[in-house]
C-alpha atoms as a PDB file:
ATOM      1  CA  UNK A   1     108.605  59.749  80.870  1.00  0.00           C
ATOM      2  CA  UNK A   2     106.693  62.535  80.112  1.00  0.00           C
ATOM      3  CA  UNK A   3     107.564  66.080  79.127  1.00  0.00           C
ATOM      4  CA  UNK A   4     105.806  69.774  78.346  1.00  0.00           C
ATOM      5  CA  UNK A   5     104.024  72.815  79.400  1.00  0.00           C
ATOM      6  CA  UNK A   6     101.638  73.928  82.018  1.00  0.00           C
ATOM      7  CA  UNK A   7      99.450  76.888  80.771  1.00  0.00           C
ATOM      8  CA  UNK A   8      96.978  78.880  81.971  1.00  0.00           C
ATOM      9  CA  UNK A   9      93.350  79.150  79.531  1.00  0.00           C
ATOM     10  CA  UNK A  10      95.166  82.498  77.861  1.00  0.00           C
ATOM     11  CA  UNK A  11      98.565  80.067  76.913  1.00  0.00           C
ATOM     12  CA  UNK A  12     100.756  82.329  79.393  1.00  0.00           C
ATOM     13  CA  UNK A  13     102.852  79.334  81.307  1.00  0.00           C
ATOM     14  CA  UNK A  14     102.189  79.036  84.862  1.00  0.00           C
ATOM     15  CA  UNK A  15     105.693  78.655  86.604  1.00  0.00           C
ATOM     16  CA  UNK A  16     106.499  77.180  89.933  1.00  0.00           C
ATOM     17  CA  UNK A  17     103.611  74.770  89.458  1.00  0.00           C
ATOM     18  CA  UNK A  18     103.951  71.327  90.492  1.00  0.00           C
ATOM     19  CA  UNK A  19     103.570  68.579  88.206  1.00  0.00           C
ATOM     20  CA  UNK A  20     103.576  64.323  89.210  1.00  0.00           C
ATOM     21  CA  UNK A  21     101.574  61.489  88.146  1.00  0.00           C
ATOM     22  CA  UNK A  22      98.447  60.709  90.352  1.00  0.00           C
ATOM     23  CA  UNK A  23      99.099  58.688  93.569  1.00  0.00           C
ATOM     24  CA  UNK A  24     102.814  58.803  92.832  1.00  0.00           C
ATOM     25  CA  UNK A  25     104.001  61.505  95.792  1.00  0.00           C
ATOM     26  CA  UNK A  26     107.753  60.282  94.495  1.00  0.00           C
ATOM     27  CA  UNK A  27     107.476  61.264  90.957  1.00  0.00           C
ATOM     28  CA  UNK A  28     106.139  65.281  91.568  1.00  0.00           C
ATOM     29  CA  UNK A  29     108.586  67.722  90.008  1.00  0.00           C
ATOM     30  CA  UNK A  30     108.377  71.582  90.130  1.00  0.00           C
ATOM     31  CA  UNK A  31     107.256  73.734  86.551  1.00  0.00           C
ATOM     32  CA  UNK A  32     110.703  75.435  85.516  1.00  0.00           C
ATOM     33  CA  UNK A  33     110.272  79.395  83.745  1.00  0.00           C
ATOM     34  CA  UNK A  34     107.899  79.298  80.776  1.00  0.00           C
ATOM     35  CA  UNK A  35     106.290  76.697  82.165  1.00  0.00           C
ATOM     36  CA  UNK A  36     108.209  73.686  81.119  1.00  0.00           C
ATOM     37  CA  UNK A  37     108.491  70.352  83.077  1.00  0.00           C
ATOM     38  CA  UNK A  38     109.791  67.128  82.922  1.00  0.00           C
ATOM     39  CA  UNK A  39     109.159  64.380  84.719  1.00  0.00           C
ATOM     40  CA  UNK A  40     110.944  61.457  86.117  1.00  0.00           C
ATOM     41  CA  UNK A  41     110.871  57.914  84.548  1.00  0.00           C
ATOM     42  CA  UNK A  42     107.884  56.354  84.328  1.00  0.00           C
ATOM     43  CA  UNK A  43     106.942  52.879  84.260  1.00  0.00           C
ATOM     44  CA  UNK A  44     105.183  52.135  80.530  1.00  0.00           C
ATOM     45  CA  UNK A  45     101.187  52.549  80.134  1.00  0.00           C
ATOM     46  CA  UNK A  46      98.093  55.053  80.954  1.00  0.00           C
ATOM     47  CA  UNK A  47      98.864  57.673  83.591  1.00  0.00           C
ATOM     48  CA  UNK A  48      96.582  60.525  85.164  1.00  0.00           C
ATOM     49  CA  UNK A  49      99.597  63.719  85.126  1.00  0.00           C
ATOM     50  CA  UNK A  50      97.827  66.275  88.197  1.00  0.00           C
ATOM     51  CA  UNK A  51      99.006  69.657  88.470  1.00  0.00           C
ATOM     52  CA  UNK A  52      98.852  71.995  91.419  1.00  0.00           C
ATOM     53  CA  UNK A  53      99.847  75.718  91.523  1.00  0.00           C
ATOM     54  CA  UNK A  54      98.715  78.618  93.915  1.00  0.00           C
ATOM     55  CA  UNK A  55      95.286  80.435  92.700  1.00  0.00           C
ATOM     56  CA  UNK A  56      94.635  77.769  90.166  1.00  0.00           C
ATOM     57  CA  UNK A  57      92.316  74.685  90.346  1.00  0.00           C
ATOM     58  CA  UNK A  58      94.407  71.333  90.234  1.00  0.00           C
ATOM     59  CA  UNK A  59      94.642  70.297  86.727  1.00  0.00           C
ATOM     60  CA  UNK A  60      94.593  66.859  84.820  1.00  0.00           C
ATOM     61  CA  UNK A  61      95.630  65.377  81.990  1.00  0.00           C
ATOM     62  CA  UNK A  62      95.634  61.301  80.845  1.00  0.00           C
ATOM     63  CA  UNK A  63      98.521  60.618  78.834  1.00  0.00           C
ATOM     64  CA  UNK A  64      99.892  56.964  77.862  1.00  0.00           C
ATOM     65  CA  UNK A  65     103.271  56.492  78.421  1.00  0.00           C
ATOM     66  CA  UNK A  66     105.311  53.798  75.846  1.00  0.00           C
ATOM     67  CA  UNK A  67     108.795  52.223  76.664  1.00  0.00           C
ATOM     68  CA  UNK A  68     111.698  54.306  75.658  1.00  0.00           C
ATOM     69  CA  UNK A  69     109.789  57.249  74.630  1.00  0.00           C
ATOM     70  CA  UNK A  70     109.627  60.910  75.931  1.00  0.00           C
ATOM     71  CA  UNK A  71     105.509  61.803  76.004  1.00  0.00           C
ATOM     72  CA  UNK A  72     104.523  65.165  74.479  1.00  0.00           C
ATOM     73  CA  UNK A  73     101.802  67.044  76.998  1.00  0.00           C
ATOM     74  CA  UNK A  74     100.463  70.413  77.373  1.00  0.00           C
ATOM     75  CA  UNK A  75      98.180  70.644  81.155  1.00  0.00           C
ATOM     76  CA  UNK A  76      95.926  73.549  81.411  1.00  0.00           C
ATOM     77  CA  UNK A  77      95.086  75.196  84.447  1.00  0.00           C
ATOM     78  CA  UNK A  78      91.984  77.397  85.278  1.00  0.00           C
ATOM     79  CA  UNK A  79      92.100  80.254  88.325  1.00  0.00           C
ATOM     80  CA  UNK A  80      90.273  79.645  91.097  1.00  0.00           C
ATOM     81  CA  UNK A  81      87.054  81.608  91.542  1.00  0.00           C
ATOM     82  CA  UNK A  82      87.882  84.770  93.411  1.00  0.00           C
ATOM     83  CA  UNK A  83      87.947  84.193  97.192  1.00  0.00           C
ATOM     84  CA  UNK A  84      86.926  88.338  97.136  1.00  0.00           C
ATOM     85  CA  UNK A  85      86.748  91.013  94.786  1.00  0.00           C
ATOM     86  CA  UNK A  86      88.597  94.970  94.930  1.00  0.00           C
ATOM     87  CA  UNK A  87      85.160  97.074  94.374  1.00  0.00           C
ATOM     88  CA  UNK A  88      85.258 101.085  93.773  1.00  0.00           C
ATOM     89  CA  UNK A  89      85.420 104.028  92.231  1.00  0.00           C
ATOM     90  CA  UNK A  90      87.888 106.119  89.670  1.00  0.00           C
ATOM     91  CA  UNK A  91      86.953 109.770  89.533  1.00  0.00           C
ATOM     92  CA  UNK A  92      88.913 113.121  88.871  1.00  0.00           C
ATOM     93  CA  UNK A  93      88.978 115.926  90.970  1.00  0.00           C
ATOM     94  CA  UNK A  94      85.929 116.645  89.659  1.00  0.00           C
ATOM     95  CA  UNK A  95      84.216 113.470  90.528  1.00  0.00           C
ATOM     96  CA  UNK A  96      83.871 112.621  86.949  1.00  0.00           C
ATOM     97  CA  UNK A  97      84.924 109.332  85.842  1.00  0.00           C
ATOM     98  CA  UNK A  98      88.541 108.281  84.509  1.00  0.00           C
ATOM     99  CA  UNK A  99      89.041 105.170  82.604  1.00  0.00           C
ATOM    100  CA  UNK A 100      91.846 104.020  84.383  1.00  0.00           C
ATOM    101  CA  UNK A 101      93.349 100.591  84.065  1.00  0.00           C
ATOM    102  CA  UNK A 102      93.331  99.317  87.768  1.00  0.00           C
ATOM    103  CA  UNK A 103      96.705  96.326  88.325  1.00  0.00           C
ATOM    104  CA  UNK A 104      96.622  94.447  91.559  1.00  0.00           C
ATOM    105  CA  UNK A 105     100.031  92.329  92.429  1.00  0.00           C
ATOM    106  CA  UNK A 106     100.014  89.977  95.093  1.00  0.00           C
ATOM    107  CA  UNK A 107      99.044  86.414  95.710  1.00  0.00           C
ATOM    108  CA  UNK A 108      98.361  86.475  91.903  1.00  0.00           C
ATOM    109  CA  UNK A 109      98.575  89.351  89.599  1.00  0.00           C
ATOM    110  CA  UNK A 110      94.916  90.835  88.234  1.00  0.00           C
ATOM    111  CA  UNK A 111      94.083  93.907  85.853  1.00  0.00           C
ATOM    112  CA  UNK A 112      90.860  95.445  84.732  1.00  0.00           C
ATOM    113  CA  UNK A 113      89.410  98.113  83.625  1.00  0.00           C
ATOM    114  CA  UNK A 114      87.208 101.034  85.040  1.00  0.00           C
ATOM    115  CA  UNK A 115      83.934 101.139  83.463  1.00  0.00           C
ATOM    116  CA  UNK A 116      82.160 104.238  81.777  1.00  0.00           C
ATOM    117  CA  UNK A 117      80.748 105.360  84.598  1.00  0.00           C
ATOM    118  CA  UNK A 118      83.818 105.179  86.723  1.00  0.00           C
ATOM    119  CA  UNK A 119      83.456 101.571  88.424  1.00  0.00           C
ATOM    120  CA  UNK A 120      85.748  98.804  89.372  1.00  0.00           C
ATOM    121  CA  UNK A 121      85.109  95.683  90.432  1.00  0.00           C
ATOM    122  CA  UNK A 122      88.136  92.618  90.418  1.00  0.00           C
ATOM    123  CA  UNK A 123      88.111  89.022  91.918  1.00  0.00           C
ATOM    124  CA  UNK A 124      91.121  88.330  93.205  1.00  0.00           C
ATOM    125  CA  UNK A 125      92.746  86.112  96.013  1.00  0.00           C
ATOM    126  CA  UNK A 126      92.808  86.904  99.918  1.00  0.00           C
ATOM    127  CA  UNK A 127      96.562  88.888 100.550  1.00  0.00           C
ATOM    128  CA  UNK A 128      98.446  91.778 100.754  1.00  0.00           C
ATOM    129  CA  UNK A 129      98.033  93.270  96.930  1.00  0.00           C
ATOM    130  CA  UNK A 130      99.474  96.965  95.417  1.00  0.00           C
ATOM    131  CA  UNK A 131      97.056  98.336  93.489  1.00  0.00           C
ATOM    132  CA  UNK A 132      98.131 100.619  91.139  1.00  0.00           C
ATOM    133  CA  UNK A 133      96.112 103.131  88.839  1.00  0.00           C
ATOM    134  CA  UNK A 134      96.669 104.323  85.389  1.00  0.00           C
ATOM    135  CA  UNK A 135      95.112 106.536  83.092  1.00  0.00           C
ATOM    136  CA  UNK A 136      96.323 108.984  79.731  1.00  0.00           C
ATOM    137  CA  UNK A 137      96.935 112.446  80.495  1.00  0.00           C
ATOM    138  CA  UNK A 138      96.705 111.624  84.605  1.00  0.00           C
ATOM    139  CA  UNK A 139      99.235 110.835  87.233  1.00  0.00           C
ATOM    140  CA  UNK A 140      99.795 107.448  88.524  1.00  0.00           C
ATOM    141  CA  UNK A 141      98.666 106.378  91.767  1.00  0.00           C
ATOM    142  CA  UNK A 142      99.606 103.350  93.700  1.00  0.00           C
ATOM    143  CA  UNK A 143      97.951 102.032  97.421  1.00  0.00           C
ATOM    144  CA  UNK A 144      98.751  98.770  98.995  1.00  0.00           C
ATOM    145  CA  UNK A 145      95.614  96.563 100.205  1.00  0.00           C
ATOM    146  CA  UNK A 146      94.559  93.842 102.825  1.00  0.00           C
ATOM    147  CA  UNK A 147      92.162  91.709 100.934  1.00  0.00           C
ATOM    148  CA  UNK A 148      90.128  89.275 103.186  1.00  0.00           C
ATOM    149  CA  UNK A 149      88.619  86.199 101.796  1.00  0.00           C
ATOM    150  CA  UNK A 150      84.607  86.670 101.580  1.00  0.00           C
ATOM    151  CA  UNK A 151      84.635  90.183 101.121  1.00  0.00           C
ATOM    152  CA  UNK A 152      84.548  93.028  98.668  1.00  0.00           C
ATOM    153  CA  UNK A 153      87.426  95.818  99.413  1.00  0.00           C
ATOM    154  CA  UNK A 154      86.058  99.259  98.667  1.00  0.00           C
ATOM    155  CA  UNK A 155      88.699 101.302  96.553  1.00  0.00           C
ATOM    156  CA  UNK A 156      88.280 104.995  96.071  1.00  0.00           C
ATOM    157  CA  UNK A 157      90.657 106.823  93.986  1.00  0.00           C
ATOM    158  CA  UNK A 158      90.704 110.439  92.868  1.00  0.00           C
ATOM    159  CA  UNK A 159      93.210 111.169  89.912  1.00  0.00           C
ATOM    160  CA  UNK A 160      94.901 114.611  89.299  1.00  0.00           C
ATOM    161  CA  UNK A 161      95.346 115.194  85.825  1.00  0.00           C
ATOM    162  CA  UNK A 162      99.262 115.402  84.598  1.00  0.00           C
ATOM    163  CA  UNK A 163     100.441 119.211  84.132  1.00  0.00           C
ATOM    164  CA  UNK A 164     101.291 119.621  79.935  1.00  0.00           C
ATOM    165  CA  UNK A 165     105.455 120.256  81.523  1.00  0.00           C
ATOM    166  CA  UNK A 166     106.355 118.219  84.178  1.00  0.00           C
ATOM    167  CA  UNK A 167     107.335 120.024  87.466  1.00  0.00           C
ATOM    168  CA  UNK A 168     109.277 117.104  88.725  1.00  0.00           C
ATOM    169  CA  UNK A 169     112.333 115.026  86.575  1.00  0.00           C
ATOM    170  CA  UNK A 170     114.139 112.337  87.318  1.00  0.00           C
ATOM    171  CA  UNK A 171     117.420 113.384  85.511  1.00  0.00           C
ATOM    172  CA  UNK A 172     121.419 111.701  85.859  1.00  0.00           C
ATOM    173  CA  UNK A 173     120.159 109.574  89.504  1.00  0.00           C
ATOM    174  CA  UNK A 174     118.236 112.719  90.941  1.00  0.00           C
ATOM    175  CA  UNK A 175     114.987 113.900  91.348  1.00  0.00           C
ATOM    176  CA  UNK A 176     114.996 117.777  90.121  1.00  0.00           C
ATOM    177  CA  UNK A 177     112.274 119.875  91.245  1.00  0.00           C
ATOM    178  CA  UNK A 178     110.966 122.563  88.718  1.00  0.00           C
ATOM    179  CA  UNK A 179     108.375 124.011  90.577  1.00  0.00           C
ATOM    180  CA  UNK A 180     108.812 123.824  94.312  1.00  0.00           C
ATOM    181  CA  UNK A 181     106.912 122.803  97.153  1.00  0.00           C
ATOM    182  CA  UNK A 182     106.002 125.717  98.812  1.00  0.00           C
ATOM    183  CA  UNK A 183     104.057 126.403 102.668  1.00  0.00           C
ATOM    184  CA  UNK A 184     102.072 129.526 102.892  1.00  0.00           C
ATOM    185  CA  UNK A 185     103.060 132.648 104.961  1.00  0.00           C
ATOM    186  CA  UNK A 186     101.157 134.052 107.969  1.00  0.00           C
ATOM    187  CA  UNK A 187     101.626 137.237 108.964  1.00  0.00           C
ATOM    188  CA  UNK A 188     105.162 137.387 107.435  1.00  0.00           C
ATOM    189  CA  UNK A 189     106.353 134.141 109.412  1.00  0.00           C
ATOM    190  CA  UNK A 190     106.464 130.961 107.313  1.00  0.00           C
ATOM    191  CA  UNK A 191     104.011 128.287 108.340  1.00  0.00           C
ATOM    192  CA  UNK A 192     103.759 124.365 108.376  1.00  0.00           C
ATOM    193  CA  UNK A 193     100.647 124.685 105.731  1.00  0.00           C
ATOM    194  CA  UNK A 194     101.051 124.264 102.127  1.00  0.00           C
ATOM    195  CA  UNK A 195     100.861 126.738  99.687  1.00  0.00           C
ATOM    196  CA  UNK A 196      98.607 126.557  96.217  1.00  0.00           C
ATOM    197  CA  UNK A 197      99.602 124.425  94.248  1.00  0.00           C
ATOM    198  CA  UNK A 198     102.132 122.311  96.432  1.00  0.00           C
ATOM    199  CA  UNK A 199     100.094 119.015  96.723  1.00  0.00           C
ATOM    200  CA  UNK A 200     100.166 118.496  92.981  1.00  0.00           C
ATOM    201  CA  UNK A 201     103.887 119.025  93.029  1.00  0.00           C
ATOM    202  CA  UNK A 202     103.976 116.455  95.500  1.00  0.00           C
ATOM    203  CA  UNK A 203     101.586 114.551  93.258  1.00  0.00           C
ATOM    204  CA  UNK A 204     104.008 114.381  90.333  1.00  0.00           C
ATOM    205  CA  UNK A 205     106.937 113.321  92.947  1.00  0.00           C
ATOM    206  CA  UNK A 206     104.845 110.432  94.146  1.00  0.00           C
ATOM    207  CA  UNK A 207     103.794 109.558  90.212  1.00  0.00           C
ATOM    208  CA  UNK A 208     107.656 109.436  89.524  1.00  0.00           C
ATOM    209  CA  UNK A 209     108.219 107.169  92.466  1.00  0.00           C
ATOM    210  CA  UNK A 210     105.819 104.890  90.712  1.00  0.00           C
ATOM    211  CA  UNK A 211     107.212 105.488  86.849  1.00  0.00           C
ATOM    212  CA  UNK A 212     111.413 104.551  88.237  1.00  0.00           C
ATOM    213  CA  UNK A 213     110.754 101.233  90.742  1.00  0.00           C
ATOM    214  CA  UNK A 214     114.712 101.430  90.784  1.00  0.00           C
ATOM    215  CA  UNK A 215     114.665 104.065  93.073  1.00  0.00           C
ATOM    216  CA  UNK A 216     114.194 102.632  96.364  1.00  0.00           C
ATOM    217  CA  UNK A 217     114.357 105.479  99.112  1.00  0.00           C
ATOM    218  CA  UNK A 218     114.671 109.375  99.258  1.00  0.00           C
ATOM    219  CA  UNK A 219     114.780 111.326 101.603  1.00  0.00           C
ATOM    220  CA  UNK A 220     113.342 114.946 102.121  1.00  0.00           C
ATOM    221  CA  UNK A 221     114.733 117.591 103.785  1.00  0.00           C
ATOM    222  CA  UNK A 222     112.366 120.759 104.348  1.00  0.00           C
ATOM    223  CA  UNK A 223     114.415 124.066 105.629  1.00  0.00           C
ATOM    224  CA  UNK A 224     113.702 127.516 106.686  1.00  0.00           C
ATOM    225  CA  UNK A 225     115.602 131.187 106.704  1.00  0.00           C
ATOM    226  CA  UNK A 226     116.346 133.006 110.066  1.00  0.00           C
ATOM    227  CA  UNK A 227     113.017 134.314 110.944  1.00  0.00           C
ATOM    228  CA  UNK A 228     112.614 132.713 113.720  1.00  0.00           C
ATOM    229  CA  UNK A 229     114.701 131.475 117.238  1.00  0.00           C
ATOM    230  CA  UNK A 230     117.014 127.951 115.719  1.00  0.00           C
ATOM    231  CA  UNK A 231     114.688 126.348 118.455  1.00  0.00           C
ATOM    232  CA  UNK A 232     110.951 127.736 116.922  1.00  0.00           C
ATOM    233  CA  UNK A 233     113.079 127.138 113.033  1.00  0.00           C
ATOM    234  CA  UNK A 234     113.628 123.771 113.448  1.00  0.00           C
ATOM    235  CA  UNK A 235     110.172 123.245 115.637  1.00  0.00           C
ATOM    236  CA  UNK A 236     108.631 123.961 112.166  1.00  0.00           C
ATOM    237  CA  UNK A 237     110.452 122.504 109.828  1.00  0.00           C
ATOM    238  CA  UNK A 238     109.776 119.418 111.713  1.00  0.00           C
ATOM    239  CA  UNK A 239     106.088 120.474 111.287  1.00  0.00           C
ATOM    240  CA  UNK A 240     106.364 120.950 107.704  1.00  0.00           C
ATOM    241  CA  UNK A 241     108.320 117.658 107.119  1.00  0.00           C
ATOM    242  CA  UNK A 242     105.541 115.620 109.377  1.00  0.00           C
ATOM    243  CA  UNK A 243     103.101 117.255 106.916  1.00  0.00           C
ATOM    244  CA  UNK A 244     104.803 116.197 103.779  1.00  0.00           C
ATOM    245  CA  UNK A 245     105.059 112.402 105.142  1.00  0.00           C
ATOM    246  CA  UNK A 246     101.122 112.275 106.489  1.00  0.00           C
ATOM    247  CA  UNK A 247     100.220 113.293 102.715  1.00  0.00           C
ATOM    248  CA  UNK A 248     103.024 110.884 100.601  1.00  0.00           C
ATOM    249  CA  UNK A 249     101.376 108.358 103.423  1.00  0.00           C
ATOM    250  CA  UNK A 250      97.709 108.919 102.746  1.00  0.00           C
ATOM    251  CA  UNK A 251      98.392 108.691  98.699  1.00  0.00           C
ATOM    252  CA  UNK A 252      99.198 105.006  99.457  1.00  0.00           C
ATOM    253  CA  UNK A 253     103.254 105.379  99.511  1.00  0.00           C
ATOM    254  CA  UNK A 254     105.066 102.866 101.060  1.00  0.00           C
ATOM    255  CA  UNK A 255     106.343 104.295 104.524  1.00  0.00           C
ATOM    256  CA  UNK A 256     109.829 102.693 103.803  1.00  0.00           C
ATOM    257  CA  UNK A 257     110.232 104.624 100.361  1.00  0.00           C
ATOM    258  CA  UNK A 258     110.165 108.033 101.729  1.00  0.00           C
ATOM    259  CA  UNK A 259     112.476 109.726 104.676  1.00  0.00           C
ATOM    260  CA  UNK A 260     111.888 113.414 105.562  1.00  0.00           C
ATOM    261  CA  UNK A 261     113.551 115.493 107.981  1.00  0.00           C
ATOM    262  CA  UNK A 262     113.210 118.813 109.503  1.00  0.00           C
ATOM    263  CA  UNK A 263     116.620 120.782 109.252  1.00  0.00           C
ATOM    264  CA  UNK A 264     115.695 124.156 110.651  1.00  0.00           C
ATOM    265  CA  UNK A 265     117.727 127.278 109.863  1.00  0.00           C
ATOM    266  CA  UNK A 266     121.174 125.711 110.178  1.00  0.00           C
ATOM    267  CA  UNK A 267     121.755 125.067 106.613  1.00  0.00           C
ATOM    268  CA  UNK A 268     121.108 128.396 104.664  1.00  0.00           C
ATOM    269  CA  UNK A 269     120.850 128.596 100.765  1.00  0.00           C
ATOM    270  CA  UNK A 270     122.055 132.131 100.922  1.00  0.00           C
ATOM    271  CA  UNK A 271     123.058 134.513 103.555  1.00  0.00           C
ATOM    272  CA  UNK A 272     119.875 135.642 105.125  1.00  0.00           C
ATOM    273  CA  UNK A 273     120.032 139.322 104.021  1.00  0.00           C
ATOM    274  CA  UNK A 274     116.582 140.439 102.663  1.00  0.00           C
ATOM    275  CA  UNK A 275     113.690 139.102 101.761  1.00  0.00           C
ATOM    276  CA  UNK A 276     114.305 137.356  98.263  1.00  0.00           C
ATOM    277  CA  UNK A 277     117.370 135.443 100.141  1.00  0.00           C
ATOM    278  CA  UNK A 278     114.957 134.313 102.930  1.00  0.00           C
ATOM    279  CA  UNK A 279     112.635 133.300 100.131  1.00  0.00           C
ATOM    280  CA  UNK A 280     114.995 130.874  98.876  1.00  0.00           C
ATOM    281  CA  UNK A 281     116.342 129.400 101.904  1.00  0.00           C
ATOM    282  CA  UNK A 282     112.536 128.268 102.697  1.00  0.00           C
ATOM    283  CA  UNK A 283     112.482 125.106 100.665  1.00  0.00           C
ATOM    284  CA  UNK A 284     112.156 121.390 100.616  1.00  0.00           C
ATOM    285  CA  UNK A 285     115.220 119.949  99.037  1.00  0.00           C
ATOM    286  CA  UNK A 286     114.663 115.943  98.159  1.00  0.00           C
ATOM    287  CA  UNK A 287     117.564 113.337  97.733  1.00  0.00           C
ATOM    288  CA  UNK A 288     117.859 109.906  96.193  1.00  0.00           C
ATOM    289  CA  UNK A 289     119.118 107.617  98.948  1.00  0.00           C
ATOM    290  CA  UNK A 290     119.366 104.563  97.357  1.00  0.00           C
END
């Protein structure tokens, strides 16, 4: 018999491969973690070993195999050439360029880097990919892509630069808000618009969504004070909360991560008496589901 490793050209083992000897549909066994294999008896003599994995070329290797003896083989595999390539831009708010390392996971998982002038360009495999972006001293972003084969996805990221203290923790299983997010005021009535300054609060949420995986739903609750008729209250709440989940959707969050609901005036901070208690009975409140 014969016995080793499947490897890519960097030496990182390429599990769930499938390893047999040539013609032989009988003898094909499947590449265990670390890419170790084994294979079934085998008759003494010269034998072509042919392995097979997803986004690699099938590999070969000639081995001789003696009576009684366990045959020592490493296989290497090379990718396949890119079936398409994940072409764009990194810039900051700005538009100047961020050197961001770009990570694609999917079909296969790809990384590159942004070049000096803000470019990135990676082959990769036709699928459904996340693509995430990091850079130093910026928040995270993450978007999930269709890549078809034959063509070049454009990607266009902007970057917001991470504030020196962090607005948003994740601290003992919840998310703590330190600065909230805020809607503006219109002629003394709250409004379904955001305030300065709430996007990148919203920002950092979404960058901490990316930073703890483990958390896989919240939910956000946006209420208001007793301006307004409980009918017209929770009318815009359910304005405000629609708002919040068309941005978290357009920053490439997954729709099943996020929850929001509009709760009206019928769950009051403080007793609505003046206009600092109002104040704080306007908020969005956010709660790790699971």
């Amino acid at each position: 018999m014969a016995a080793g490793r499947v490897v890519s050209q960097t030496g990182a083992p390429v599990e769930n491969a499938i390893v047999g000897v040539s013609g032989r549909e009988y003898s094909r066994v499947v590449v265990e973690a670390g890419g170790n294999f084994q294979t079934v008896p085998i008759p003494p003599g010269v034998v072509d070993l042919v392995a097979t994995a997803p986004g690699f070329d099938p590999a070969m290797a000639r081995v001789q195999i003696a009576a009684g003896q366990t045959t020592n083989v490493v296989i290497t595999m090379v990718p396949k050439a890119p079936a398409a390539r994940v072409t764009g831009r990194v810039v900051d708010e700005a538009g100047k360029p961020v050197l961001a390392t770009i990570k694609l996971a999917g079909p296969q998982i790809a990384e590159g880097k942004v070049d000096e002038s803000g470019n990135l360009s990676i082959g990769v495999q036709p699928g459904q990919y996340m693509l995430r972006a990091e850079a130093d001293q910026y928040l995270s972003r993450e978007m999930s892509l269709s890549v078809v084969e034959g063509m070049d996805i454009p990607v266009n990221i902007v970057m917001h630069p991470r504030p020196a203290i962090a607005g948003v923790l994740f601290k003992d299983g919840k998310i703590v808000l330190r600065q909230p997010i805020s809607f503006k005021v219109a002629k003394k009535k709250p409004t379904a618009e955001f305030a300065p300054g709430a996007t990148q609060v919203i920002d950092e949420l979404i960058d901490l969504l990316i930073a703890h995986p483990e958390i896989r739903q919240i939910r956000i609750e946006t209420h208001t004070d007793n301006s307004l008729p409980p009918a017209k209250a929770q009318e815009l709440t359910d304005k405000q909360a629609q708002a919040l989940a068309d941005y978290i959707s357009q920053q490439g969050v997954r729709k099943d991560l996020v929850v929001v609901q509009g709760m009206g005036s019928k769950k009051p901070r403080v007793p609505n008496l003046g206009a600092a208690a109002k104040l704080k009975n306007r908020r969005v409140e956010i709660e790790v589901v699971q």
